[in-house]
Protein backbone atom coordinates (compact mmCIF):
# COMPACT_ATOMS: atom_id res chain seq x y z
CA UNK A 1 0.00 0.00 0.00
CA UNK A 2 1.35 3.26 -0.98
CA UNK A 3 1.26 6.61 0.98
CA UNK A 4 -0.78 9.37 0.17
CA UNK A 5 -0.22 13.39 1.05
CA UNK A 6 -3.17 13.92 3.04
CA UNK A 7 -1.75 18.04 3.83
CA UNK A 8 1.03 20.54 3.29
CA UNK A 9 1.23 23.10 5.49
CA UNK A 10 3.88 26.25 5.94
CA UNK A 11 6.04 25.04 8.89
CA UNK A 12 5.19 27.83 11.07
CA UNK A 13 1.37 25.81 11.55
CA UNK A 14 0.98 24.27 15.03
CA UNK A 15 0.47 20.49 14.37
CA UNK A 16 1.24 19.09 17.23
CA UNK A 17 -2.54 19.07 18.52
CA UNK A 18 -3.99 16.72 15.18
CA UNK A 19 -1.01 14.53 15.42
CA UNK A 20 -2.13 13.77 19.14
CA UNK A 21 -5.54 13.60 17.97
CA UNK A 22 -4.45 10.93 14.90
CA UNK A 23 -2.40 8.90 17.33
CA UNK A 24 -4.92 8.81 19.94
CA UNK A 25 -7.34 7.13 17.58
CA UNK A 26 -4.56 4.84 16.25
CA UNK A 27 -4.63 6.68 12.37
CA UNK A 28 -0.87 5.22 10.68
CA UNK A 29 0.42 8.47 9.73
CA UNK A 30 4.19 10.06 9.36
CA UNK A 31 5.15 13.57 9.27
CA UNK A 32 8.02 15.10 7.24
CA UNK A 33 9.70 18.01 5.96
CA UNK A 34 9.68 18.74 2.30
CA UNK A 35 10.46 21.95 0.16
CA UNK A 36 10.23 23.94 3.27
CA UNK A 37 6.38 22.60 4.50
CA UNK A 38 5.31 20.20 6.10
CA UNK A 39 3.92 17.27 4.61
CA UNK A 40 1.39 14.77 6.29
CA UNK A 41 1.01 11.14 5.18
CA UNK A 42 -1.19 8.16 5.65
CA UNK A 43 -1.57 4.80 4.02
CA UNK A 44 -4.16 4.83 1.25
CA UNK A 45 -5.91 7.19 -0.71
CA UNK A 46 -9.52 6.49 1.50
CA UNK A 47 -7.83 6.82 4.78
CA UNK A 48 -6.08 10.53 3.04
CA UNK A 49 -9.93 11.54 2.39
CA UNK A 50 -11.45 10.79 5.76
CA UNK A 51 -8.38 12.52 7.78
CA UNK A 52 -8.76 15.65 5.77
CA UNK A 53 -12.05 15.72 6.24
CA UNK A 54 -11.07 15.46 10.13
CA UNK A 55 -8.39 17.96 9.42
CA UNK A 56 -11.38 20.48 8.30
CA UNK A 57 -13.58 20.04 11.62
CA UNK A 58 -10.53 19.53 13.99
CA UNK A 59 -7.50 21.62 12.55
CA UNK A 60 -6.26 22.03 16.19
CA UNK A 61 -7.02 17.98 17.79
CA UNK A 62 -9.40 17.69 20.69
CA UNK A 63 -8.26 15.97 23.57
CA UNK A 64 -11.58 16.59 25.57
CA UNK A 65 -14.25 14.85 23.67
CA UNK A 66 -14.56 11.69 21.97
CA UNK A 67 -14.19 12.00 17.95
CA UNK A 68 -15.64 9.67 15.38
CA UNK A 69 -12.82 7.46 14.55
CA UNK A 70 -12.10 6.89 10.67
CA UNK A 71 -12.96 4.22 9.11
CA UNK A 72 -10.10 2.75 9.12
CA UNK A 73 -8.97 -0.20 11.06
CA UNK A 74 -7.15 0.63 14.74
CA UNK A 75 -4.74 -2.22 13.94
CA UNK A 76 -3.45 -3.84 10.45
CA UNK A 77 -3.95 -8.01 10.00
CA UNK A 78 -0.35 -9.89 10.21
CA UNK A 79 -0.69 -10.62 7.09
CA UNK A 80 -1.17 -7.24 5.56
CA UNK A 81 1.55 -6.05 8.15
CA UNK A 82 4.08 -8.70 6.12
CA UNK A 83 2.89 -7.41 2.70
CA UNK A 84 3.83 -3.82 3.62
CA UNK A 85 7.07 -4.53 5.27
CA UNK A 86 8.71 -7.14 2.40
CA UNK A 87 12.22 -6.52 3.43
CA UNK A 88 11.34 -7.20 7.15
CA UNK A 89 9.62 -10.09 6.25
CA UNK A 90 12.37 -11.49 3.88
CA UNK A 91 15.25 -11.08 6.46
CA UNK A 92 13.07 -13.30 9.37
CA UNK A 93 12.00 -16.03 7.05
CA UNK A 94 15.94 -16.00 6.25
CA UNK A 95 16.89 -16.01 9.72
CA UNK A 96 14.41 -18.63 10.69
CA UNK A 97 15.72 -21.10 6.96
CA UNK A 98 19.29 -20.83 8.76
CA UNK A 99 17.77 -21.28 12.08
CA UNK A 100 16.58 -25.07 10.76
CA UNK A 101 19.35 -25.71 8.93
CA UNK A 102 21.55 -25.19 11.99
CA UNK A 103 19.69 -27.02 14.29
CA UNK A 104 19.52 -23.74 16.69
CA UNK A 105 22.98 -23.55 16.41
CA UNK A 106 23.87 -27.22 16.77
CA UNK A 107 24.78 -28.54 13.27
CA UNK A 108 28.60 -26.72 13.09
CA UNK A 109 28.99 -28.26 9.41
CA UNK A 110 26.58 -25.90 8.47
CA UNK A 111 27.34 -23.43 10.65
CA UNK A 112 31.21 -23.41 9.48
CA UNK A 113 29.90 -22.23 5.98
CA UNK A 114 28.04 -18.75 7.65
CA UNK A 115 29.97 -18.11 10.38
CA UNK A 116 32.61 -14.69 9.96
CA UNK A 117 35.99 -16.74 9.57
CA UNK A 118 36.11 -20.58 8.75
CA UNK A 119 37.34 -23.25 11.28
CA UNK A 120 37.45 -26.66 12.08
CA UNK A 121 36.83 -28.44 15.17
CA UNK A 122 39.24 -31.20 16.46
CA UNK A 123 37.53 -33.38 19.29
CA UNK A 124 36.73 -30.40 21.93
CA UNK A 125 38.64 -28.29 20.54
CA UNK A 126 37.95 -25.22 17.59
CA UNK A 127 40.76 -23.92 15.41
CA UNK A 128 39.74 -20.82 13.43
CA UNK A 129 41.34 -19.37 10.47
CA UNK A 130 42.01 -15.85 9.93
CA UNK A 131 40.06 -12.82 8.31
CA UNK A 132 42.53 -12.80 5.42
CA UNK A 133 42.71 -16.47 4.70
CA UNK A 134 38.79 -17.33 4.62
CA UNK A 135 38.67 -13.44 2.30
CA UNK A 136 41.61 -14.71 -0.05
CA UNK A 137 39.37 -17.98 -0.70
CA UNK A 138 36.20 -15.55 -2.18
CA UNK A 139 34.16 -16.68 0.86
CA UNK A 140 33.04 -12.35 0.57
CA UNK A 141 29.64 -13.38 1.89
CA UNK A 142 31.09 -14.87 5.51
CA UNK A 143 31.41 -10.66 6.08
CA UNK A 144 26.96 -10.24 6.02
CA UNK A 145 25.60 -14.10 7.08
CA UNK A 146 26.95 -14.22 10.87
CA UNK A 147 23.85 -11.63 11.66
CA UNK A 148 21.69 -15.15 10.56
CA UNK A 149 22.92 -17.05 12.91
CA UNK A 150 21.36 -18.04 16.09
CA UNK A 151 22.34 -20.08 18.86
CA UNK A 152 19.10 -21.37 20.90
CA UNK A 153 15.44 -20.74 20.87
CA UNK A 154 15.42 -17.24 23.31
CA UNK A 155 18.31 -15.55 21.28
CA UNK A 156 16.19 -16.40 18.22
CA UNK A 157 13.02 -14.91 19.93
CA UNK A 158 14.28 -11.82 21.10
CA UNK A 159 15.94 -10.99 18.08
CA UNK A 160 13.61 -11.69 15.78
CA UNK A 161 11.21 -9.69 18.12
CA UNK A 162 13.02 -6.25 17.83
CA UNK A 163 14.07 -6.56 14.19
CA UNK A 164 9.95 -6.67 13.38
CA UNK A 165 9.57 -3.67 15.59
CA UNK A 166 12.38 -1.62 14.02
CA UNK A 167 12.46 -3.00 10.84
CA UNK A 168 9.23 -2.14 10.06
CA UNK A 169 9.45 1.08 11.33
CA UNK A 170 12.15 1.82 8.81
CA UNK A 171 10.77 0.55 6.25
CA UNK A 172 7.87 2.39 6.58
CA UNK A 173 9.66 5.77 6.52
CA UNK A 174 12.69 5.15 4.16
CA UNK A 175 11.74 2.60 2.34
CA UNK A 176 12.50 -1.47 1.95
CA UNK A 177 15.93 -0.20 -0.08
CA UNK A 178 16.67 1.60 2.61
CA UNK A 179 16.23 -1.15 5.20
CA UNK A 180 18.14 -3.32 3.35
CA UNK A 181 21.34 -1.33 2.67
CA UNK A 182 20.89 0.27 6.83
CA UNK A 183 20.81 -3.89 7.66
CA UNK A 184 23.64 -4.92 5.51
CA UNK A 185 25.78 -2.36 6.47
CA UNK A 186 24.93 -2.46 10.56
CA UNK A 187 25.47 -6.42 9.94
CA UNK A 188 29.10 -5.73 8.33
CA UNK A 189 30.51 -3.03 10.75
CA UNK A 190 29.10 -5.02 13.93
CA UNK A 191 31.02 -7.89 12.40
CA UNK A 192 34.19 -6.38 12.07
CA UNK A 193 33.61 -4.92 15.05
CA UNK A 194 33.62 -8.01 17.12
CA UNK A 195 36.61 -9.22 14.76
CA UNK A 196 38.71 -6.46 15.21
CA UNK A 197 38.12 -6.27 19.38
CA UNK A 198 38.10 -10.38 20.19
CA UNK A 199 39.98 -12.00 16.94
CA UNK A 200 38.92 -14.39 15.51
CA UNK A 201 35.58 -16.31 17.28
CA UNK A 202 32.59 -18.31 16.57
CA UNK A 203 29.49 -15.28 17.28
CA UNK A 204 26.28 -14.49 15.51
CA UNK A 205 22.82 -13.08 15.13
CA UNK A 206 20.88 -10.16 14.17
CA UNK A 207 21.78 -7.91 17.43
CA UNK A 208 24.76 -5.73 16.27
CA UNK A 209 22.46 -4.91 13.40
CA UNK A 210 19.10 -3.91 16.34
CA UNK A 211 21.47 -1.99 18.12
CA UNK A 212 22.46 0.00 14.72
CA UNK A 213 18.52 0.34 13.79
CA UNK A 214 17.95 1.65 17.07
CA UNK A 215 20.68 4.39 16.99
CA UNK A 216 19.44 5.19 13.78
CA UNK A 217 15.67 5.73 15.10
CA UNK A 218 17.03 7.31 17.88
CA UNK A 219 19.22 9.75 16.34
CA UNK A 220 16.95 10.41 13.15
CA UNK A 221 13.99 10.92 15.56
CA UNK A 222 15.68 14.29 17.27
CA UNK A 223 16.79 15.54 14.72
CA UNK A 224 13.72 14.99 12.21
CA UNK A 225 10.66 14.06 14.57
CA UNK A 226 8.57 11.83 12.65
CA UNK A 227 5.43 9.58 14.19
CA UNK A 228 7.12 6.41 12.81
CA UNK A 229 10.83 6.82 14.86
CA UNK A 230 8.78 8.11 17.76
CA UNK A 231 9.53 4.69 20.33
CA UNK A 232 8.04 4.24 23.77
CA UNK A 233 10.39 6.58 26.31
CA UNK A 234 11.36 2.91 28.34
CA UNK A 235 12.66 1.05 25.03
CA UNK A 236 15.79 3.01 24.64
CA UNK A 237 17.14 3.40 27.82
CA UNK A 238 16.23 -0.49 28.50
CA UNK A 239 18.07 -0.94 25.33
CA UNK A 240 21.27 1.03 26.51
CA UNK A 241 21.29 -0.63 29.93
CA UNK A 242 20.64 -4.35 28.98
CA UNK A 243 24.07 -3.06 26.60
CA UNK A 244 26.07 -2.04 29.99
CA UNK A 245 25.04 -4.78 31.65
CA UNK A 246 26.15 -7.41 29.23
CA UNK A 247 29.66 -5.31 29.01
CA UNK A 248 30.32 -6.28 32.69
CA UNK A 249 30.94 -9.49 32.07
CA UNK A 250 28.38 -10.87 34.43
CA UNK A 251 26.73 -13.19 31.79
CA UNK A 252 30.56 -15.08 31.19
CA UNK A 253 31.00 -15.10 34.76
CA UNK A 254 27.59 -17.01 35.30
CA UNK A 255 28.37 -19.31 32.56
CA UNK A 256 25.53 -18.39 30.71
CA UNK A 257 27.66 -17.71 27.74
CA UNK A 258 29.97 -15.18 25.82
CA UNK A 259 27.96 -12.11 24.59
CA UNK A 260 29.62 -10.13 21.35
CA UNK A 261 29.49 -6.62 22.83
CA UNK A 262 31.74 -5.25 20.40
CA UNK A 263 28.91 -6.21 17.63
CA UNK A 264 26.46 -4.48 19.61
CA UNK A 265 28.42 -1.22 20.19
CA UNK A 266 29.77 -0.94 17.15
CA UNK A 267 26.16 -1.72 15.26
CA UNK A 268 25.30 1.39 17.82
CA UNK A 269 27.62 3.76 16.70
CA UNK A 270 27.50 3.10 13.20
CA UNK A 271 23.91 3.33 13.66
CA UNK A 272 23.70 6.60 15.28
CA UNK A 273 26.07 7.77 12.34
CA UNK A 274 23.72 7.00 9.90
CA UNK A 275 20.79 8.69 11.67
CA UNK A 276 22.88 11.84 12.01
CA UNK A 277 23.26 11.84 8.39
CA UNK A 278 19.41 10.89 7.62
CA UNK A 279 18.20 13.23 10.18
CA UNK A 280 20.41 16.24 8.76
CA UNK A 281 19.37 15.58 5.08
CA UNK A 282 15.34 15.23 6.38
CA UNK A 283 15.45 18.88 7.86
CA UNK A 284 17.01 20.33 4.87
């Protein structure tokens, strides 16, 4: 479903009171910047129609009374939610193929052929190769297909759970190109990230490229405000602090496993980077 321009408006006009009353009755709807107005969009050329009419009787919001609602539904089906969001989609059915494949992370023959460097594993013991050995082969795609690997059911879950949150959320504002190239590129510098800072090691999964998406949001969102990088005030600074927590070291001192911090920070930075840059070119 493509977006519609439901308004443009000089950017001295107070819209903060309609964009209350469009999120209070759950109306999808973005706000940008372009050619020095501002622009307001929503999903589909009937749901454009019924929120200017709103517009016209409500140009101010009205938090006192209760407003007929659009007709529009509150809440998209899954499925419709899939169809909008292809490049979300794509990268969970991907993540769940390799999920299978690998046996949650059991099966290290096929395993070996995603993970960031080759190895080989001798009785209980692992012997890795180096960046520039497993590179001089061709094996280019070993720098992208660690963020597809998952090692149990939870870190599955949890990732999986965030990248349909964010991912969508980018999608919807810059487009399924641009939530491809943000996720490819947050998957390569977490990656050599955690390379460059441990050596080489056997890590993987999507949360160097969360933590980049997130930065972006987060970054984007102050300096462009926009409805759909607008996130509940908890999520970031649970996001942050689940981040300093792991970089104690009190997961590897419970035994509950090594955590790739150096993915997640540098998928942070080089996602607040890339907001920066988004955000800056939105308010021009």
């Amino acid at each position: 479903m493509t977006t519609v321009v439901v308004l443009r408006l000089p950017l001295d006009t107070d819209l903060s009171g309609f964009v209350a009353l469009l999120q209070r009755l759950r109306v999808p709807h973005r706000v940008a910047e372009e050619g020095g107005q501002q622009v307001l969009f929503v999903p589909g050329e009937e749901l454009a129609e019924q929120v200017r009419e709103l517009y016209s009787r409500y140009p101010q919001g009205d938090a006192g009374t209760q407003l007929p609602r659009p007709q529009a539904p509150a809440r998209e089906s899954f499925l419709v939610q899939l169809w909008r969001s292809p490049v979300t989609a794509l990268m969970l059915v991907s993540t769940f193929i390799v999920f299978a494949v690998t046996l949650a992370g059991e099966n290290f023959a096929a395993i070996r052929w995603l993970s960031f460097v080759d190895f080989r594993i001798d009785g209980e013991r692992i012997y890795l190769t180096y960046l520039s050995a497993t590179l001089d082969s061709g094996q280019w795609w070993r720098l992208i297909t660690p963020m597809l690997i998952h090692f149990g059911w939870l870190h599955l879950a949890m990732n999986s759970l965030w990248y349909w949150e964010l991912g969508r959320r980018i999608e919807f504002r810059q487009g399924s190109i641009g939530l491809l190239g943000l996720s490819l590129l947050f998957g390569l510098a977490s990656n050599f990230a955690q390379y460059w800072w441990a050596g080489p090691s056997l890590f993987g999964g999507l949360s160097g490229v969360l933590y980049g998406l997130l930065g972006h949001c987060w970054i984007y969102q102050r300096l462009a405000p926009n409805a759909a990088y607008r996130l509940p005030p908890g999520v970031l600074v649970m996001m942050l602090a689940w981040l300093a927590i792991c970089m104690t070291g009190i997961f590897e001192l419970l035994q509950f496993g090594a955590i790739a911090n150096a993915a997640h920070v540098g998928g942070l930075l080089t996602g607040c980077l890339t907001g920066l840059l988004g955000g800056m070119l939105a308010r021009r």
